[in-house]
Protein backbone atom coordinates (compact mmCIF):
# COMPACT_ATOMS: atom_id res chain seq x y z
CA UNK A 1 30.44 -29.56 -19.36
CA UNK A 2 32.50 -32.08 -16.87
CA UNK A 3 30.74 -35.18 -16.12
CA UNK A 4 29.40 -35.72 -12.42
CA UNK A 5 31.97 -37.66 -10.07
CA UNK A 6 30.51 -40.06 -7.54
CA UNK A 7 32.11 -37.16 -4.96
CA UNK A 8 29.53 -34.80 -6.68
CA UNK A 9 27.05 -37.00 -6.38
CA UNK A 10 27.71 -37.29 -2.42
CA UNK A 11 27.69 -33.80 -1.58
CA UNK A 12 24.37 -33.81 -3.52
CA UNK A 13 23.15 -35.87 -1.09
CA UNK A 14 24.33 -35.05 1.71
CA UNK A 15 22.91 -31.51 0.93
CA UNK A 16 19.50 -32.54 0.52
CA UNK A 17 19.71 -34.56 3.46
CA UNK A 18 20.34 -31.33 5.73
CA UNK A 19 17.85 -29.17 4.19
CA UNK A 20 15.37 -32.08 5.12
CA UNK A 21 16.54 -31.70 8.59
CA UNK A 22 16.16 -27.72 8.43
CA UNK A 23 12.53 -28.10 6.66
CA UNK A 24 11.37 -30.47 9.54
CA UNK A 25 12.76 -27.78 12.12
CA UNK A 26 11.56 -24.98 10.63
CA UNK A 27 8.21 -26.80 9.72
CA UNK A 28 7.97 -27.39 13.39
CA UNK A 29 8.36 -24.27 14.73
CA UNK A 30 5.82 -22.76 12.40
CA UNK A 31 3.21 -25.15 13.03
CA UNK A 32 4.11 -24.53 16.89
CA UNK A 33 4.52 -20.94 16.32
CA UNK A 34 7.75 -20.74 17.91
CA UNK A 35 9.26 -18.77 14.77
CA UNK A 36 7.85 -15.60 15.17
CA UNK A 37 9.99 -12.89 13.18
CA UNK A 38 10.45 -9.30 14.68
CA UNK A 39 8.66 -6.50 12.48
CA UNK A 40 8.39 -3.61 12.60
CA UNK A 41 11.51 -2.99 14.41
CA UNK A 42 12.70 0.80 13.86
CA UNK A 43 12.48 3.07 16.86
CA UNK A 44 10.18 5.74 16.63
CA UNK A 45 7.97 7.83 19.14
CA UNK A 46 4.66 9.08 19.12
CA UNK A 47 3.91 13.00 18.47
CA UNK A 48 0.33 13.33 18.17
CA UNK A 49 -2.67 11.28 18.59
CA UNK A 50 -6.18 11.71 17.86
CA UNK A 51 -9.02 8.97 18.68
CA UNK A 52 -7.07 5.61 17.85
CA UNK A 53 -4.86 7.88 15.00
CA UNK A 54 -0.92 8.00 15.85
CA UNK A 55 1.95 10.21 14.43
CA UNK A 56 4.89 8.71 14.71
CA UNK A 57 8.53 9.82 14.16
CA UNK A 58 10.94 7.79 13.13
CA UNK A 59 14.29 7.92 15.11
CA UNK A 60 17.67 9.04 13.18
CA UNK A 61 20.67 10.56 13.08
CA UNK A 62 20.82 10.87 9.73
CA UNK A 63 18.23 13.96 9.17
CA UNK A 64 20.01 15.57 6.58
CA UNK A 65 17.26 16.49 3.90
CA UNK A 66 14.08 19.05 4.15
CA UNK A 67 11.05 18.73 3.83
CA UNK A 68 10.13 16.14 6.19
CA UNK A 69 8.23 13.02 4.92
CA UNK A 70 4.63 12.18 6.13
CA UNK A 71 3.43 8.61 5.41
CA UNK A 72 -0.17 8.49 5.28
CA UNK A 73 -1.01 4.80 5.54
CA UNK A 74 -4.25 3.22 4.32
CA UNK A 75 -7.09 2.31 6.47
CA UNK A 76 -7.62 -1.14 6.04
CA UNK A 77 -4.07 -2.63 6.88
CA UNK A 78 -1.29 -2.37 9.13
CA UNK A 79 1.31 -0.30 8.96
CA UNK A 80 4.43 -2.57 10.00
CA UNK A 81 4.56 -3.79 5.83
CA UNK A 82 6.92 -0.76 5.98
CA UNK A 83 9.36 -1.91 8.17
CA UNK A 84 8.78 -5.86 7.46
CA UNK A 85 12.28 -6.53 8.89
CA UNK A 86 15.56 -5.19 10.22
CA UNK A 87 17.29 -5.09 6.87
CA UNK A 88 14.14 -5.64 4.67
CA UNK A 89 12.77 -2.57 6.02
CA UNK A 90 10.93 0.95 3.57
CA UNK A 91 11.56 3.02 6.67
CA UNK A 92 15.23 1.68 6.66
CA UNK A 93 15.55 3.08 3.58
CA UNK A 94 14.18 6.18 3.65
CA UNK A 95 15.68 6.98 6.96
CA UNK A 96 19.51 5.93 5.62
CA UNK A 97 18.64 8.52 2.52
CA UNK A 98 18.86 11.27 5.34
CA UNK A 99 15.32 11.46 5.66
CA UNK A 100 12.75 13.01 8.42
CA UNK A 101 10.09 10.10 8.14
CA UNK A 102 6.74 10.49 10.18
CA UNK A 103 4.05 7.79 9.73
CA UNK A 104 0.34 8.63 10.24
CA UNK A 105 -0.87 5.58 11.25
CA UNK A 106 -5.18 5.20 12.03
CA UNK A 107 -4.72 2.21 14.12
CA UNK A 108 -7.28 -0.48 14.95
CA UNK A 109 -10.79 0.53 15.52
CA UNK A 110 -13.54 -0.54 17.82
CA UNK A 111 -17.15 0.36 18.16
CA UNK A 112 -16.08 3.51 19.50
CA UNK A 113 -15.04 4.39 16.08
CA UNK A 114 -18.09 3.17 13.74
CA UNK A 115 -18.83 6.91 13.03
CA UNK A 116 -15.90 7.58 11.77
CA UNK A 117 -16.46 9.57 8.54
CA UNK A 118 -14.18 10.68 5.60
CA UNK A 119 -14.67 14.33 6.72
CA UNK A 120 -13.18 12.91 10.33
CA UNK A 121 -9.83 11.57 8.40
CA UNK A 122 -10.00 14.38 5.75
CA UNK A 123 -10.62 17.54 7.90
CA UNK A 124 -9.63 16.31 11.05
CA UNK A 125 -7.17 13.88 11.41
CA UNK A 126 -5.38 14.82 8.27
CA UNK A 127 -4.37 18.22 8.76
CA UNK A 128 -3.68 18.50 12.58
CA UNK A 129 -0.95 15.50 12.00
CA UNK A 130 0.11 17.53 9.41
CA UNK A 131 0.45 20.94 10.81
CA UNK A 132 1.90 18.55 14.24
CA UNK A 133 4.61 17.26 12.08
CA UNK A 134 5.53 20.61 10.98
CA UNK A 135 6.07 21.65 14.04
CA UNK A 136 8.10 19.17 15.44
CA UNK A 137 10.51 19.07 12.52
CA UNK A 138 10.56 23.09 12.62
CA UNK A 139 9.23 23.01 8.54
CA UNK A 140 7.95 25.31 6.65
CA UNK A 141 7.03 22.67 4.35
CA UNK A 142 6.49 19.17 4.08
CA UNK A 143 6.18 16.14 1.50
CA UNK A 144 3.42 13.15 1.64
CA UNK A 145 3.14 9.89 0.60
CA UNK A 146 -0.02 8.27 0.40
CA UNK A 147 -0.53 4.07 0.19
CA UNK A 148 -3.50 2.96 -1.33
CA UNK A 149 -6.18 3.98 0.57
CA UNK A 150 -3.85 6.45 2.28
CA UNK A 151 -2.91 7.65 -1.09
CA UNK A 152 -7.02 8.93 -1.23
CA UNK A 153 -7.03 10.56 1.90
CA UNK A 154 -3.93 12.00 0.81
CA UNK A 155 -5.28 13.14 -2.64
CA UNK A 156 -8.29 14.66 -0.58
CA UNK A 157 -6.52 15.71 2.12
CA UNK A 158 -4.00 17.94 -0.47
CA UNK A 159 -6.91 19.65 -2.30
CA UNK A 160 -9.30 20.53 0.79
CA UNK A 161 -6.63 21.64 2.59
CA UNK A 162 -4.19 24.73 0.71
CA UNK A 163 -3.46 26.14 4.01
CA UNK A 164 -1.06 22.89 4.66
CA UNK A 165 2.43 23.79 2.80
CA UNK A 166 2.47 20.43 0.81
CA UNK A 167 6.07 20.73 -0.95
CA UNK A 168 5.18 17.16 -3.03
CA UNK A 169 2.47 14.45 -3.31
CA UNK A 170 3.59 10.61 -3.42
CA UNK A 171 0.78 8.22 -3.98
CA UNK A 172 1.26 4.43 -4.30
CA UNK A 173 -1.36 1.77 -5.39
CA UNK A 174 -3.58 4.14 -4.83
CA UNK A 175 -6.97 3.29 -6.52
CA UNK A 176 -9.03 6.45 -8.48
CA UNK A 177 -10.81 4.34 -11.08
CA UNK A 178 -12.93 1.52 -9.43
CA UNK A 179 -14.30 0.05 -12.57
CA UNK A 180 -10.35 -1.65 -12.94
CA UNK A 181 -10.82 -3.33 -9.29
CA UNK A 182 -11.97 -7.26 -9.35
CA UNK A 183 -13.61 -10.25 -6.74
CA UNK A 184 -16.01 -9.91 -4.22
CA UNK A 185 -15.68 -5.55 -4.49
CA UNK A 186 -17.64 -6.43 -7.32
CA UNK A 187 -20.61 -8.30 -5.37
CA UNK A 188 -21.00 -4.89 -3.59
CA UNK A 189 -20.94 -2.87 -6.46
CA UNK A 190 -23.84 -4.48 -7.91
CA UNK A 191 -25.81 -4.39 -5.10
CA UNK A 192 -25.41 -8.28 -4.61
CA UNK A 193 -24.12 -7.88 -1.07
CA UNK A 194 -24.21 -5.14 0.55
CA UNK A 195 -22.20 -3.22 3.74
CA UNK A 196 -24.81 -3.51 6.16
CA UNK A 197 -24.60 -7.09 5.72
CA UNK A 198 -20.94 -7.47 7.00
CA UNK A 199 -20.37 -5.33 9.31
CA UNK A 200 -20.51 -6.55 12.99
CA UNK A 201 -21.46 -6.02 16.74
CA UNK A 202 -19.29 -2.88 16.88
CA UNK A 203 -20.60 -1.25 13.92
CA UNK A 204 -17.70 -1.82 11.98
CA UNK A 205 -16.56 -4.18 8.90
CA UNK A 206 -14.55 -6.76 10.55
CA UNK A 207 -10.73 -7.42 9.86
CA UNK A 208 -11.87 -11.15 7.99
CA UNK A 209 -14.32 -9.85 6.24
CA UNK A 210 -11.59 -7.68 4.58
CA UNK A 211 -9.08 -10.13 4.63
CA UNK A 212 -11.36 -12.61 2.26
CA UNK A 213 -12.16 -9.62 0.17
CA UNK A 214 -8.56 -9.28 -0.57
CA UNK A 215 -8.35 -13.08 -0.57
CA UNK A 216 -11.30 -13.24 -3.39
CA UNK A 217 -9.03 -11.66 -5.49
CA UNK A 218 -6.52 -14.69 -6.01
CA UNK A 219 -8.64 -17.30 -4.52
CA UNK A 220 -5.69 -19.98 -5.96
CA UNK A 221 -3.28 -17.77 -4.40
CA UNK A 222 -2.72 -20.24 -0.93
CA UNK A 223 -2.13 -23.60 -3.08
CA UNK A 224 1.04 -21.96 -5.17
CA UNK A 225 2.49 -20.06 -1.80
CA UNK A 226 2.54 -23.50 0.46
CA UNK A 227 4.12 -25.17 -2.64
CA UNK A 228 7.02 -22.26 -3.05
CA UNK A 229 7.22 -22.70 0.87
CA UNK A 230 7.92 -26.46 0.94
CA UNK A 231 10.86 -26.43 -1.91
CA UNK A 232 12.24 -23.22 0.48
CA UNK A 233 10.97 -24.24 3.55
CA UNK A 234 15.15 -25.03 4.37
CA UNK A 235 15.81 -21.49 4.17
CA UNK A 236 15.96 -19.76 7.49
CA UNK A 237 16.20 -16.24 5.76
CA UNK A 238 13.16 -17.40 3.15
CA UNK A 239 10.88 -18.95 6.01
CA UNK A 240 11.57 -15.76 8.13
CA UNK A 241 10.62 -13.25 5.21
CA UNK A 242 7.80 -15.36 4.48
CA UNK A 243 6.09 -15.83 8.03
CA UNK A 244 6.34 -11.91 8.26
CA UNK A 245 4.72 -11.15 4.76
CA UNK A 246 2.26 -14.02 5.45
CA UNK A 247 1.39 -12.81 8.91
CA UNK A 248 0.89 -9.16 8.15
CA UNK A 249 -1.49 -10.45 4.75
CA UNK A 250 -3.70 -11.60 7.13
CA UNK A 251 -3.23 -8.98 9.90
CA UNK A 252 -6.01 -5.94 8.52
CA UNK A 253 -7.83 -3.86 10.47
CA UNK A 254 -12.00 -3.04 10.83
CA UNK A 255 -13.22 -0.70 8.66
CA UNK A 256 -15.30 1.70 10.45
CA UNK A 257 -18.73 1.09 9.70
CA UNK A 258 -19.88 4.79 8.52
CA UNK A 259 -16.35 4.95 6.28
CA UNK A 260 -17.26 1.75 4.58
CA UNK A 261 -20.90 2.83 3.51
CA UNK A 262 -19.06 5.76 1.89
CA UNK A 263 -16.52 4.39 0.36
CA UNK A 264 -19.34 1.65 -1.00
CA UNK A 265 -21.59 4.64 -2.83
CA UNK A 266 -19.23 7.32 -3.67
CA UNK A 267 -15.98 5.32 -4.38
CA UNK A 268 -16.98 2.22 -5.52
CA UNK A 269 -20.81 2.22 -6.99
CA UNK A 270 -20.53 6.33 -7.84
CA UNK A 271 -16.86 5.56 -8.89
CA UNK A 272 -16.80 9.47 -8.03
CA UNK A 273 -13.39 10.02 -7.86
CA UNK A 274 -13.09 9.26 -12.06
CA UNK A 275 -14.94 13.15 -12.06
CA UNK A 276 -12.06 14.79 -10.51
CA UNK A 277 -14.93 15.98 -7.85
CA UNK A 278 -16.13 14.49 -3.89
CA UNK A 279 -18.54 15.92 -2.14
CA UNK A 280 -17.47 16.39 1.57
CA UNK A 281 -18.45 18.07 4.43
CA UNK A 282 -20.98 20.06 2.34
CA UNK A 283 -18.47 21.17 -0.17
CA UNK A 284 -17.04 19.72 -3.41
CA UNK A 285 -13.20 18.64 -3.23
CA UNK A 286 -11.48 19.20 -6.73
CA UNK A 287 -8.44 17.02 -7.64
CA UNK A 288 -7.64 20.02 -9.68
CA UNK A 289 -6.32 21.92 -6.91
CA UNK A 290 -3.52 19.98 -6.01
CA UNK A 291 -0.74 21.93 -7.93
CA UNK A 292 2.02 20.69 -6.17
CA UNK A 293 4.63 17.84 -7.93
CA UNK A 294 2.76 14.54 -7.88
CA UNK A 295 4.56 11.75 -8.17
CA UNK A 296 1.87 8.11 -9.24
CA UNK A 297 3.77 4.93 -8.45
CA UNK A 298 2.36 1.84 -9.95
CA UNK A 299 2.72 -2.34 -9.66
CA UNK A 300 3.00 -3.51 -13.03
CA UNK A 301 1.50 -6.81 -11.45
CA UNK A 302 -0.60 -5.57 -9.03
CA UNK A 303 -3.89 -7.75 -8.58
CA UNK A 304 -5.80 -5.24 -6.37
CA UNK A 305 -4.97 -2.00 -7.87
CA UNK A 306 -4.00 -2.52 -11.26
CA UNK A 307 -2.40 0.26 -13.25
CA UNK A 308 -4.90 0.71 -15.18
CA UNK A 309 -7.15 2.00 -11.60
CA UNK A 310 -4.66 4.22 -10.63
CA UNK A 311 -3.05 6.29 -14.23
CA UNK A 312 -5.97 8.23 -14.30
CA UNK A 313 -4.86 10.33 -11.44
CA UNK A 314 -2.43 12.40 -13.58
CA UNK A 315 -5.37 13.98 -15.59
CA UNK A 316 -6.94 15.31 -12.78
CA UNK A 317 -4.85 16.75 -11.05
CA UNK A 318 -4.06 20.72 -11.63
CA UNK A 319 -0.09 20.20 -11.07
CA UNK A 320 1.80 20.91 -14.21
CA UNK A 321 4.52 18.02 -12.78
CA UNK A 322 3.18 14.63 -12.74
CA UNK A 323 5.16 12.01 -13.00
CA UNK A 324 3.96 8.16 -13.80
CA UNK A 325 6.92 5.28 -11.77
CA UNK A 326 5.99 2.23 -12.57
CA UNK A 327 7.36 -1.03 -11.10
CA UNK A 328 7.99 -4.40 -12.07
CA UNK A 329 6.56 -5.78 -9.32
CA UNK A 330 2.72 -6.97 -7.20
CA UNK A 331 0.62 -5.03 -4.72
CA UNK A 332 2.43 -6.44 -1.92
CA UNK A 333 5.77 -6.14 -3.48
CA UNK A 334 5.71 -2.28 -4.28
CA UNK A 335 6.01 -1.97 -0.55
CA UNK A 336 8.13 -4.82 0.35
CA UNK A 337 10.44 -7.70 -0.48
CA UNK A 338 13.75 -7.30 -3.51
CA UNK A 339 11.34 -5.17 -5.58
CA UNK A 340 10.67 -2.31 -3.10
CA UNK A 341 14.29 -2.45 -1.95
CA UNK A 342 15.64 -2.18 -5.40
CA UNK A 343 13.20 -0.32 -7.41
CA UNK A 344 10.38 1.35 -5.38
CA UNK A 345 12.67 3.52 -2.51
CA UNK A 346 15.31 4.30 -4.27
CA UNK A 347 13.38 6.07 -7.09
CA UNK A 348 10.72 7.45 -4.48
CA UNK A 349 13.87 9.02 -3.12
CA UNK A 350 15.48 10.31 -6.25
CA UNK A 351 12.05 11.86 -6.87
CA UNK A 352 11.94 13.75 -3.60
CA UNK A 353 15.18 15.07 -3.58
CA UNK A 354 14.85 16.34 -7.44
CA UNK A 355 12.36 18.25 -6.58
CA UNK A 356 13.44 19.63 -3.18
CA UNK A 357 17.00 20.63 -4.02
């Protein structure tokens, strides 16, 4: 190795010296708020809507592959994690592969919507964006993929519903087995705290309350990301990426109040879904009669839906092809960031077009 020259030595210098200058700029404008990234950035246009539920379509001129795509997103976050950032972007991806992409998004609700039920998202919702997706792609079949939450409704919405030509289920982080989930979920399980307790002057569990739920789960989490910020913080490509990720981690949504108290006794305290059985809507819902391909993607690291919550899914399930992806990668990053760009899509894609050839 060649020893350091005093001209190696300046460069150094001056080097640092200008990402000081960019770290006090950038620092600036995000204590201001004067940096404010653009997400969720792809064009798209709304086909249905139902109560404060949206169907969106994706623009492209690219639609080369059938069936279309129908994300089902998860009711406690925002959809935009998706499409993070022109060129950082799920939808990008998808859409580039030659893919009709639809998004069924449940948007933000208010007291209006504290009665919401899983029946209303299972029996309602569910199906009409379905069958409204169909139609505007002229299908006569079309694929799903579920995230997290969504990935339930999904599951649900697959086995209640044979009438819906389902080609292939996609589920990702998508929780079956609640005995593998950790931090304050686990105050409600044991009856320590309980819904009715949180939930506010709309009826509904409010957006913090489900932020520090997800916060409980990595309480340290804060002191480590403001230290990875500062030693980056020169980085206009690393302080935009971050402010987006950081913004939408604390952008959820309400829970509708009658949804959570489900979710609460048959999800989390029943842990129902381990049976392969719900009850809804005065029926029983088997897992067994999803019998379509079934692909279970999984975050190796994943904090709030570890893999061990979500493998279970492949036993109950009637389909005779299940397939198990899992990534190297965190909750977050399954959907976003390197890992998502480089592992999740392009294997999500592979999958879909193996099995729709």
């Amino acid at each position: 190795m060649a020893p350091s020259t005093p001209n190696d030595s300046l460069d150094a210098i001056r080097r640092e010296a200008q990402r000081s200058l960019f770290r006090a700029r950038n620092g600036i404008q995000l204590i201001t708020g004067t940096r404010k990234p653009v997400v969720g950035a792809s064009p798209n246009d709304v086909v249905w809507r139902r109560g404060k539920a949206q169907l969106l379509r994706y623009r492209s001129n690219k639609r080369t592959r059938r069936p279309p795509l129908v994300i089902v997103w998860s009711v406690v976050s925002r959809a935009y994690i998706l499409d993070l950032r022109p060129g950082h972007s799920f939808i990008e991806q998808l859409l580039d592969a030659g893919i009709d992409v639809f998004m069924l998004d449940w948007g933000i609700p208010d007291a209006v919507d504290s009665g919401n039920t899983l029946e209303l998202y299972v029996d309602n919702y569910l199906p009409r964006a379905l069958e409204r997706a169909l139609e505007v792609a002229d299908a006569d079949e079309i694929d799903i993929l579920g995230y997290c939450a969504g990935g339930i409704l999904s599951c649900l919405g697959v086995a209640a519903h044979p009438e819906v030509p389902v080609k292939n289920l996609a589920v990702m982080a998508t929780p079956i087995d609640m005995s593998h989930i950790e931090g304050l979920i686990r105050a409600v399980e044991r009856g320590a705290l309980e819904v009715d307790d949180l939930i506010d002057e709309t009826g509904n569990l409010p957006a913090g309350a489900v932020y520090r739920g997800f916060a409980s789960l990595r309480p340290t989490t804060d002191v480590f990301k403001y230290a990875n910020l500062w030693e980056r913080l020169w980085s206009d490509e690393f302080v935009d990426g971050y402010q987006a990720m950081a913004g939408w981690i604390r952008d959820q949504t309400p829970l509708p109040g009658a949804l959570a108290r489900q979710m609460v006794d048959l999800l989390l305290r029943q842990n129902i879904l381990t049976t392969g059985e719900m009850p809804l809507g005065g029926r029983s819902v088997r897992l067994a009669d999803i019998t379509c391909p079934v692909l279970n993607v999984m975050a190796e690291h994943d904090h709030m839906v570890p893999p061990a919550a979500s493998e279970l899914l492949g036993d109950l399930v009637g389909s005779s092809d299940v397939t198990e992806l899992r990534i190297p990668a965190g909750h977050i990053g399954l959907a976003a960031g390197r890992d998502a760009k480089r592992n999740t899509v392009p294997r999500i894609i592979k999958w879909l077009n193996t099995r729709s050839s």
